[in-house]
Protein backbone atom coordinates (compact mmCIF):
# COMPACT_ATOMS: atom_id res chain seq x y z
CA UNK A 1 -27.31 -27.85 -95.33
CA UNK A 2 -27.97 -30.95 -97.61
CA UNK A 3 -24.43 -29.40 -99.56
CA UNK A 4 -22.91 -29.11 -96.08
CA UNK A 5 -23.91 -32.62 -95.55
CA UNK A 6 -22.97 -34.17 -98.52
CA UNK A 7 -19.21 -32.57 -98.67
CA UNK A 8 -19.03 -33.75 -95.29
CA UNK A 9 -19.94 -37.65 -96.04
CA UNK A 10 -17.58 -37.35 -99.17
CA UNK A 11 -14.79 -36.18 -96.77
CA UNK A 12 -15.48 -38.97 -94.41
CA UNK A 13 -15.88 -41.64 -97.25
CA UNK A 14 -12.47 -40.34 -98.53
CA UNK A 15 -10.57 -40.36 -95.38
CA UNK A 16 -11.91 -43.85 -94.93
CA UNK A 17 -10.67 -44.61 -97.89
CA UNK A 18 -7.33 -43.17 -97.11
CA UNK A 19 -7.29 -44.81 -94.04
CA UNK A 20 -8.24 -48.51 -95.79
CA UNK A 21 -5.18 -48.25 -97.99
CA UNK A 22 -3.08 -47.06 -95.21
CA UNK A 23 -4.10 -50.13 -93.46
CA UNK A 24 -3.31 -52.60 -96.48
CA UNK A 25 -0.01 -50.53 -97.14
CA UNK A 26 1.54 -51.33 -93.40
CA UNK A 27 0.26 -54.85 -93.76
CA UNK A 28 1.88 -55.26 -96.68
CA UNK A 29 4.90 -52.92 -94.95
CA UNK A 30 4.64 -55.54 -92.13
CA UNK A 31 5.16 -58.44 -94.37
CA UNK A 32 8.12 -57.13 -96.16
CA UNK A 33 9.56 -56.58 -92.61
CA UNK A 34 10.29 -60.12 -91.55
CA UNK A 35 13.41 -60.32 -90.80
CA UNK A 36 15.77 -62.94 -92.04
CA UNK A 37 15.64 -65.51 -88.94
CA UNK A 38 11.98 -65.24 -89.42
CA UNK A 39 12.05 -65.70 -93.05
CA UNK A 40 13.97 -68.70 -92.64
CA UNK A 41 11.74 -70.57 -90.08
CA UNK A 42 8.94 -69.49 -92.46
CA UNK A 43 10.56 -71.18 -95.52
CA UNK A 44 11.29 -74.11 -93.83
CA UNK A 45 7.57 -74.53 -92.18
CA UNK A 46 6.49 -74.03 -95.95
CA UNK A 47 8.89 -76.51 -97.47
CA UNK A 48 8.47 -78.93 -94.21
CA UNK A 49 4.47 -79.38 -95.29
CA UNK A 50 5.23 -79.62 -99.29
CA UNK A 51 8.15 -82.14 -98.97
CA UNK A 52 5.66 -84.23 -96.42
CA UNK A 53 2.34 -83.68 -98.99
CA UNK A 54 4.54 -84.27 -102.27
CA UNK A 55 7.98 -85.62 -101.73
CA UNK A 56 11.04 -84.13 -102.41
CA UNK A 57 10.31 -84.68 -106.39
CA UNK A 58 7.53 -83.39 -106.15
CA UNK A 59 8.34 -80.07 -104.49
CA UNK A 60 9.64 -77.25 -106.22
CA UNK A 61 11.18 -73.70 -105.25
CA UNK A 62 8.69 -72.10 -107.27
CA UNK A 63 5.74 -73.50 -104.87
CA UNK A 64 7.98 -73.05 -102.07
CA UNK A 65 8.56 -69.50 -102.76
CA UNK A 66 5.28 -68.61 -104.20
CA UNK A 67 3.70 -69.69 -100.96
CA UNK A 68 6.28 -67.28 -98.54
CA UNK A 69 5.35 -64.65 -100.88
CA UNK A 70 9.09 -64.41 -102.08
CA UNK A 71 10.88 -64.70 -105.21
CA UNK A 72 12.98 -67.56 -106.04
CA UNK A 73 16.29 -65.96 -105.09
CA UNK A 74 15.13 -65.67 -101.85
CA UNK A 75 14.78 -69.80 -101.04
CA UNK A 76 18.28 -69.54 -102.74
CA UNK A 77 19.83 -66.98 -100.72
CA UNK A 78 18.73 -69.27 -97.61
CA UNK A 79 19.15 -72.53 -98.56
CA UNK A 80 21.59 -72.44 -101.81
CA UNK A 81 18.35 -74.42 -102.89
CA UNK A 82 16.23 -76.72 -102.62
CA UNK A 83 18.11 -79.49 -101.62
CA UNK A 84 19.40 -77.29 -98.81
CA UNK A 85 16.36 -76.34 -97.79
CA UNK A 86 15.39 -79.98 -97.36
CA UNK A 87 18.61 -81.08 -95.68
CA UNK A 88 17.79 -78.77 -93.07
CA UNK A 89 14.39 -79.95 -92.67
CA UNK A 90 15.62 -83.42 -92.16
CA UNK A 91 18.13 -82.75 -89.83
CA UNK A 92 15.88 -81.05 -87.89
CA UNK A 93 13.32 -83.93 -87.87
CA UNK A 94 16.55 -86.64 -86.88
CA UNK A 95 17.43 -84.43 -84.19
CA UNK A 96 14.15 -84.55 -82.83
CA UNK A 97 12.97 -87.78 -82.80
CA UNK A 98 16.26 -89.07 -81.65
CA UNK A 99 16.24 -86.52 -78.98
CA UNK A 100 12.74 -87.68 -77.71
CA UNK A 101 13.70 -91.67 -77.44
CA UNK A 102 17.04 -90.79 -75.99
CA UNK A 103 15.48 -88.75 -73.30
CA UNK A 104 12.33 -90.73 -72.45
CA UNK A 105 14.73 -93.44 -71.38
CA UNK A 106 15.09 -92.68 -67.81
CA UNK A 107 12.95 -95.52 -66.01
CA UNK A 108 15.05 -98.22 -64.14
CA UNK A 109 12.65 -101.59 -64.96
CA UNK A 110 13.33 -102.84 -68.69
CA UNK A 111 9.85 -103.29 -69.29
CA UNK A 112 9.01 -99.85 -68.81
CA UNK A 113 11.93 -99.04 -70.76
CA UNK A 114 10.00 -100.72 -73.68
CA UNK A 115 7.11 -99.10 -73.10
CA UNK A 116 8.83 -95.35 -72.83
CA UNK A 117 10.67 -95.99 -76.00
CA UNK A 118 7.52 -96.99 -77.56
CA UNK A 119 5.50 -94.09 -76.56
CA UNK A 120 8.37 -91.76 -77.14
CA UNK A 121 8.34 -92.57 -81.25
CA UNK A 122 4.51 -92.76 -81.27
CA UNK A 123 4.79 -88.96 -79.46
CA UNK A 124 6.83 -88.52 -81.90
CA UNK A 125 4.56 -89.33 -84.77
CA UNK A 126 1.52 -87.79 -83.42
CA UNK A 127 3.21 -84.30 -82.76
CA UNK A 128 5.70 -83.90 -85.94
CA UNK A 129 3.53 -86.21 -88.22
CA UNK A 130 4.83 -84.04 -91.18
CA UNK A 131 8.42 -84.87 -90.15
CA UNK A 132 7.78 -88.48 -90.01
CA UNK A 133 6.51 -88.82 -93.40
CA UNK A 134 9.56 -87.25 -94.99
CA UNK A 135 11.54 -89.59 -92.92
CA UNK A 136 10.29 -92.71 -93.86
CA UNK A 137 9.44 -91.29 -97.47
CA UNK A 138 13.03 -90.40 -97.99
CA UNK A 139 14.04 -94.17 -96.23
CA UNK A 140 12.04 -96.69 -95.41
CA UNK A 141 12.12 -98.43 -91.93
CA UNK A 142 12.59 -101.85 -94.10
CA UNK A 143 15.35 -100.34 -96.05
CA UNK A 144 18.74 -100.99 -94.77
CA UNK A 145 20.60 -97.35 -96.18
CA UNK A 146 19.41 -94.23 -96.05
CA UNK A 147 18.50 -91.63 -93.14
CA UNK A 148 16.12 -92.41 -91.50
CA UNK A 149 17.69 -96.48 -91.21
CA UNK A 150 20.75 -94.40 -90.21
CA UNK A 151 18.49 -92.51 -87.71
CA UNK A 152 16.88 -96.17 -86.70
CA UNK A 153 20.47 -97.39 -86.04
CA UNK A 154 21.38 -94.64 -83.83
CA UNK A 155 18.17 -95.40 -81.52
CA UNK A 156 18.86 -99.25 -81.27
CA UNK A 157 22.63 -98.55 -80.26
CA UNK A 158 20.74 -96.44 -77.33
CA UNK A 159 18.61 -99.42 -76.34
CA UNK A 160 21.66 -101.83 -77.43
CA UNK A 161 23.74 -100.33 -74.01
CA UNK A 162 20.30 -100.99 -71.89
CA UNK A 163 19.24 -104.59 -72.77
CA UNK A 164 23.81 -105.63 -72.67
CA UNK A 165 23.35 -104.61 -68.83
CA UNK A 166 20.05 -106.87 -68.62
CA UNK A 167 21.60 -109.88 -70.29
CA UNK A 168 24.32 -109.66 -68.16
CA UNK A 169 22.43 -109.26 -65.15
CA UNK A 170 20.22 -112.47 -66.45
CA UNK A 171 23.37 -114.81 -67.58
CA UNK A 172 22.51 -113.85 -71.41
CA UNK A 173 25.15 -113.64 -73.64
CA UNK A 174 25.47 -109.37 -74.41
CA UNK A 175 27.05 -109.87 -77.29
CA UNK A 176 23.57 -110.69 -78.63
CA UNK A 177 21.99 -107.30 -77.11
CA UNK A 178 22.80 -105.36 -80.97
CA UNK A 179 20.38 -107.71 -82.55
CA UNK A 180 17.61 -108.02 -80.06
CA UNK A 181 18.26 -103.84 -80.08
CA UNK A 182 17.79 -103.66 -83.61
CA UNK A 183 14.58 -106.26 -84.02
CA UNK A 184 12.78 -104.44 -80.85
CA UNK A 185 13.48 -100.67 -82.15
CA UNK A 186 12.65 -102.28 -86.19
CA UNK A 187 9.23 -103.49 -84.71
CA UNK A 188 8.10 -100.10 -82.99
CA UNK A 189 9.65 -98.38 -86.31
CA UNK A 190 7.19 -100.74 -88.61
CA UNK A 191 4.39 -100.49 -86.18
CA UNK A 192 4.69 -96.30 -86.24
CA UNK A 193 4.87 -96.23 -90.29
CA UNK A 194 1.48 -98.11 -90.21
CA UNK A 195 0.04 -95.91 -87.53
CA UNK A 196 0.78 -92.71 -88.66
CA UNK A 197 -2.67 -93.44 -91.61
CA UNK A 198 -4.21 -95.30 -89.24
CA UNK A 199 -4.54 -93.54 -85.73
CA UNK A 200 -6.16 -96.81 -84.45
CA UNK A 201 -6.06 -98.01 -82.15
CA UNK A 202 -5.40 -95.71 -79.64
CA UNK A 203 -2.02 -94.83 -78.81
CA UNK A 204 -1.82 -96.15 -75.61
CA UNK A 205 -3.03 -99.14 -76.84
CA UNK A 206 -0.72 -99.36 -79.21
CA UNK A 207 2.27 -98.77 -76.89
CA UNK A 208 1.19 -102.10 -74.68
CA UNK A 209 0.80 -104.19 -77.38
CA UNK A 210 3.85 -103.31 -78.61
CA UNK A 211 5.63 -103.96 -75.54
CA UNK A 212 3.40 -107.48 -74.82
CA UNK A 213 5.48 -108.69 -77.82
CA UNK A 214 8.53 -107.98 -76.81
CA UNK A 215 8.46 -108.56 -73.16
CA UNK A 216 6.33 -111.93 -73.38
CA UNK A 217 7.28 -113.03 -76.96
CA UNK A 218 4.66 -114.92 -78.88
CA UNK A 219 4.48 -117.78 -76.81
CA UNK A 220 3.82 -115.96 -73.57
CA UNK A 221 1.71 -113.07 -74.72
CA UNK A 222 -0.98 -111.59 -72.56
CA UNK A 223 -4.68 -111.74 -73.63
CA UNK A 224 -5.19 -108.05 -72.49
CA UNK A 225 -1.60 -106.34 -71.67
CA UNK A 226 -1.27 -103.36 -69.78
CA UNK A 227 1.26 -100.46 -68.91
CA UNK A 228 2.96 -100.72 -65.65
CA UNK A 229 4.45 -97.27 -66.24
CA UNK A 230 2.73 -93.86 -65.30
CA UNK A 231 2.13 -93.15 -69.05
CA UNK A 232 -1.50 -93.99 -69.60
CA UNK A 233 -2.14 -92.32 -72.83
């Protein structure tokens, strides 16, 4: 019986054992299987969190592709590279920033205006942190060329359209509506670059200080501003 009972462990142990590398086979199987949408997004998570760590210098397709578990041609096939690769990345992160100031403009009162575009790039920056340092990495908010100034520019000739309508409306002169656009968006842009390390204070906080600037100007500021918009954090 002891034989019987032996053999019979034996057979289990080996079945588990078949059954272990069975398992590790059809993960690895599973891998392998990703198909080449999914391979793509995966790449360009990867090279999205190098490019924000390192740089684009700093990078290389060997990290990027030793990290998907991939061979180099892979990242090529892709991307044609690794400039591709990070092309793609910051288009992505353009689109979406621009995307989330364009469409938190919707309130009719300017000052809330100020404060939605303020809270919009400081979403922004809290949710695609990554993205934002390879924005301002790659350009500066201080530096006039580049993409993300380009990206900068595109915002302020948003805002530009809204504060032409409210000089008008107030006997200002619109034609000077560009360059208040530009020193209002320049400020928030400045502000977010030193936040991002920060995270204090709070953003919230941030957003009505912001906007106690711009709406009161130095000479009229608040000693504790608030929001007069529904955002309260």
């Amino acid at each position: 019986m002891a034989i019987d009972s032996s053999a019979s462990n034996g057979s289990k142990r080996k079945s588990s054992g078949g059954t272990a590398s069975s398992s590790s086979g059809t993960r690895r199987a599973r891998r392998v299987r990703m198909t080449g949408a999914e391979r793509r997004e995966q790449l360009l998570d990867i090279g999205r969190t190098l490019f924000a760590e390192r740089g684009y210098e700093g990078t290389s397709v060997e990290e990027i592709a030793a990290k998907a578990g991939v061979s180099k041609p892979v990242v090529y096939e892709h991307f044609g590279g690794k400039e591709g690769l990070y092309a793609v990345v910051v288009d992505r992160e353009m689109r979406q920033l621009l995307d989330m100031v364009t469409g938190a403009l919707t309130a009719g009162h300017p000052r809330e205006l100020l404060e939605q575009a303020a809270f919009a790039l400081l979403d922004y920056i809290e949710t695609f942190t990554d993205g934002f340092r390879i924005l301002v990495r790659d350009s500066p908010v201080a530096q006039s060329t580049g993409t993300f100034a380009s990206l900068i520019s595109d915002i302020a000739t948003q805002v530009e359209d809204i504060l032409g309508l409210e000089f008008k409306a107030r006997g200002f002169d619109p034609k000077l509506a560009p360059l208040y656009a530009q020193a209002l968006v320049g400020m928030v842009a400045l502000t977010g670059q030193w936040w991002v390390d920060t995270r204090k204070p709070k953003k919230a906080e941030v957003a009505a200080h912001l906007v106690n600037l711009a709406w009161h100007g130095l000479g009229n500021l608040e000693a504790r501003p608030r929001l007069i918009g529904h955002r309260k954090s």
